[in-house]
Protein backbone atom coordinates (compact mmCIF):
# COMPACT_ATOMS: atom_id res chain seq x y z
CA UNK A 1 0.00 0.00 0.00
CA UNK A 2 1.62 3.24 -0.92
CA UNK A 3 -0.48 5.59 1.29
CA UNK A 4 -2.20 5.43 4.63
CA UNK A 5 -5.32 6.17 3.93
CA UNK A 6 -8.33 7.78 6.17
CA UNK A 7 -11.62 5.74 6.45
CA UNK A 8 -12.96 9.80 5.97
CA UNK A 9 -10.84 9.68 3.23
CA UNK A 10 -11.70 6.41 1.24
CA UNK A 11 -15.37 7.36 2.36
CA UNK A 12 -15.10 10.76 0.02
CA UNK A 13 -13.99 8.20 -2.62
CA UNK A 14 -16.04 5.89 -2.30
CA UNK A 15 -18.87 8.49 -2.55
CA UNK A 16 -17.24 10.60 -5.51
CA UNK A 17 -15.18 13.94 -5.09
CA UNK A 18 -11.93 13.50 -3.01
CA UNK A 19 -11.11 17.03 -1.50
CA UNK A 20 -7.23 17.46 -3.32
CA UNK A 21 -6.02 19.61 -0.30
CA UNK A 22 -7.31 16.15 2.04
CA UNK A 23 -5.44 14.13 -0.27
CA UNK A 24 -2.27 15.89 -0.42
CA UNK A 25 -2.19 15.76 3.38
CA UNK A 26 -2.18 12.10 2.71
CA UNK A 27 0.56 12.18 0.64
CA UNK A 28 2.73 14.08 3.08
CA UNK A 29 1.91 11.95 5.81
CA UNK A 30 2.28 8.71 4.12
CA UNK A 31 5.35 9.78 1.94
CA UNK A 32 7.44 12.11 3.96
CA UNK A 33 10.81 11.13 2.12
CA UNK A 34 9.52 12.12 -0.60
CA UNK A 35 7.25 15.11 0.75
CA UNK A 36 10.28 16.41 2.64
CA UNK A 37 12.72 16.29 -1.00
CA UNK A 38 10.18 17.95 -2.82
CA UNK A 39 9.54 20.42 -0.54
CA UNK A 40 13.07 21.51 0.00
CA UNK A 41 13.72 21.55 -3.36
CA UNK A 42 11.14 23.89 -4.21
CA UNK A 43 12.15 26.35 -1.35
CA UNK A 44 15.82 26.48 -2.49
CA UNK A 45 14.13 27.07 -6.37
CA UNK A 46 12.43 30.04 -4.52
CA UNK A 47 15.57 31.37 -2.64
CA UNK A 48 17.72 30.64 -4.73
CA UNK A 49 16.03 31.13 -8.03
CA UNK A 50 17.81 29.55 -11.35
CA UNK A 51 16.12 27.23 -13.97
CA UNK A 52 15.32 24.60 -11.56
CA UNK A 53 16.55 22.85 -8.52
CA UNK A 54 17.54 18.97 -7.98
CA UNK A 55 18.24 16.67 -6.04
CA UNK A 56 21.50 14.37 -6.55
CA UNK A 57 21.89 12.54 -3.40
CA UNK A 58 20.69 8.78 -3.17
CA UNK A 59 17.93 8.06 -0.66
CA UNK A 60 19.41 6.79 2.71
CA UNK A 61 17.53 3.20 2.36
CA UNK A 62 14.92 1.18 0.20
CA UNK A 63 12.11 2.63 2.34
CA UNK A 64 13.01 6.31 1.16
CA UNK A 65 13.32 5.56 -2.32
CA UNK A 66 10.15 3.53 -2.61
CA UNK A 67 8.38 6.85 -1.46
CA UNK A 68 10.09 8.34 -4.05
CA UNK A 69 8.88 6.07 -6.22
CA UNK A 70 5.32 5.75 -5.07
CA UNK A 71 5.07 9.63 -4.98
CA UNK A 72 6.63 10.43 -8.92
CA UNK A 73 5.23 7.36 -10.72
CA UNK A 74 2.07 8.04 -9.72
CA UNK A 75 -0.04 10.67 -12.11
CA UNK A 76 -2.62 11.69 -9.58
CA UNK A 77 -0.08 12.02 -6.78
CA UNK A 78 2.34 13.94 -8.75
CA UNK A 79 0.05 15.50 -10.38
CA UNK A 80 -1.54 17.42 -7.10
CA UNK A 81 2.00 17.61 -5.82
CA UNK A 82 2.75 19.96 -8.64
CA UNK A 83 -0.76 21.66 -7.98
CA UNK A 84 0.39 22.24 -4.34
CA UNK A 85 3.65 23.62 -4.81
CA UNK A 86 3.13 25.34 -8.24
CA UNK A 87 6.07 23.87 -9.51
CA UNK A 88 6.91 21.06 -12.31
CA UNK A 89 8.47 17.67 -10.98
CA UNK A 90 10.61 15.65 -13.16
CA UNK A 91 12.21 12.32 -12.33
CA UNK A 92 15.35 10.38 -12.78
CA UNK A 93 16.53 7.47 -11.86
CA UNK A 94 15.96 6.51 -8.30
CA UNK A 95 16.53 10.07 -7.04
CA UNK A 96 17.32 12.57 -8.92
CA UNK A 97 13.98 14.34 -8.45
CA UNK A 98 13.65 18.25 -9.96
CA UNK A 99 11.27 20.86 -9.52
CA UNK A 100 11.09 23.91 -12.57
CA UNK A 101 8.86 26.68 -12.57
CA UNK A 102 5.62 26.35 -13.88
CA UNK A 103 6.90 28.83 -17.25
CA UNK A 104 9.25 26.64 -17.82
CA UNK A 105 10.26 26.73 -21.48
CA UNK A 106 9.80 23.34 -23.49
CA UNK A 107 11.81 24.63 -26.23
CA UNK A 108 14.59 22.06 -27.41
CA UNK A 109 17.14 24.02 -25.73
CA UNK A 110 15.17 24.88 -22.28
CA UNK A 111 16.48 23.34 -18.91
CA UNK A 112 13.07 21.32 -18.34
CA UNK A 113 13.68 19.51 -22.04
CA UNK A 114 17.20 18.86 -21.40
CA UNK A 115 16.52 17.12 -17.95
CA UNK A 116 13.89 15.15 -18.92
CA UNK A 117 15.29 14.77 -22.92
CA UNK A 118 16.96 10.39 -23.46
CA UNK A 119 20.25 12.27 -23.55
CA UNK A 120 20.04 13.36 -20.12
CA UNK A 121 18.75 10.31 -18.57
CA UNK A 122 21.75 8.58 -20.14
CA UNK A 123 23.89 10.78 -18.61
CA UNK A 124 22.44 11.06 -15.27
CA UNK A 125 23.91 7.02 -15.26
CA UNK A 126 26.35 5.55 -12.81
CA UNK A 127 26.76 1.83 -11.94
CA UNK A 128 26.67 2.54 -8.10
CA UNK A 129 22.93 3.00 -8.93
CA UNK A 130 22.45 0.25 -11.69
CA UNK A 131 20.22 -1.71 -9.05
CA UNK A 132 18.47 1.39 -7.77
C-alpha cells in the first residue's frame, strides 16, 4: 500500500469527489521522504532562483526511495503535488527528483527539455545506482 489512507478519506472516494487539499495531506503523511525532497527543493528554487533545482543525493535506504517512487510514478499524486507547490516535478533514476517553474520553457534548448530529454537520462547514469 503506498499511502495510509483515512476511512474519511476512502469514504469521500467511495462516494465521488476527493477534497485534493485532504489528499495531499495524505501524501505528506504517508510519503514524507519524498514530501520532505520535494519540498526543500522547491524552497531552495524560490531562494535561490535559477532554472530549476535537484536533487543528486541517493535516498538513505529502500524505504526512502520507494516513497520516491510511489510519490513520482504516480499521475494523480504527482500530479496534485505539482498543484500544491506550483512547480513542475521531473524524475530520474531513483533520485534525482527536480522541480522547474511552472513557465518553464519546453523549447529544445530549455532546462526542463534537457533534464527530462533520453540524452540526459543517459547521462544522469552511474553503476553505483544500476540496481536502484
Amino acid at each position: 500500500m503506498s499511502l495510509d489512507v483515512s476511512p474519511a478519506l476512502l469514504d469521500q472516494a467511495e462516494r465521488g469527489d476527493v477534497d485534493e487539499a485532504e489528499f495531499v495531506d495524505c501524501v505528506r503523511t504517508s510519503l514524507p521522504y519524498a514530501w520532505d525532497m520535494i519540498s526543500n527543493l522547491v524552497a531552495r528554487l524560490k531562494v535561490d532562483g535559477g532554472a530549476f533545482a535537484d536533487n543528486t543525493t541517493p535516498p538513505p535506504d529502500e524505504q526512502a526511495r520507494g516513497q520516491l517512487l510511489r510519490a513520482l510514478a504516480s499521475n494523480a499524486i504527482r500530479g496534485a503535488l505539482e498543484r500544491h507547490f506550483g512547480v513542475r516535478l521531473a524524475f530520474q533514476n531513483c533520485h534525482r527528483v527536480a522541480v522547474f517553474p511552472l513557465d518553464a520553457s519546453t523549447s529544445s534548448d530549455a532546462p526542463l527539455t534537457r533534464f527530462t530529454s533520453i540524452r540526459g537520462q543517459i547521462l544522469n547514469q552511474s553503476p553505483e545506482l544500476r540496481d536502484c
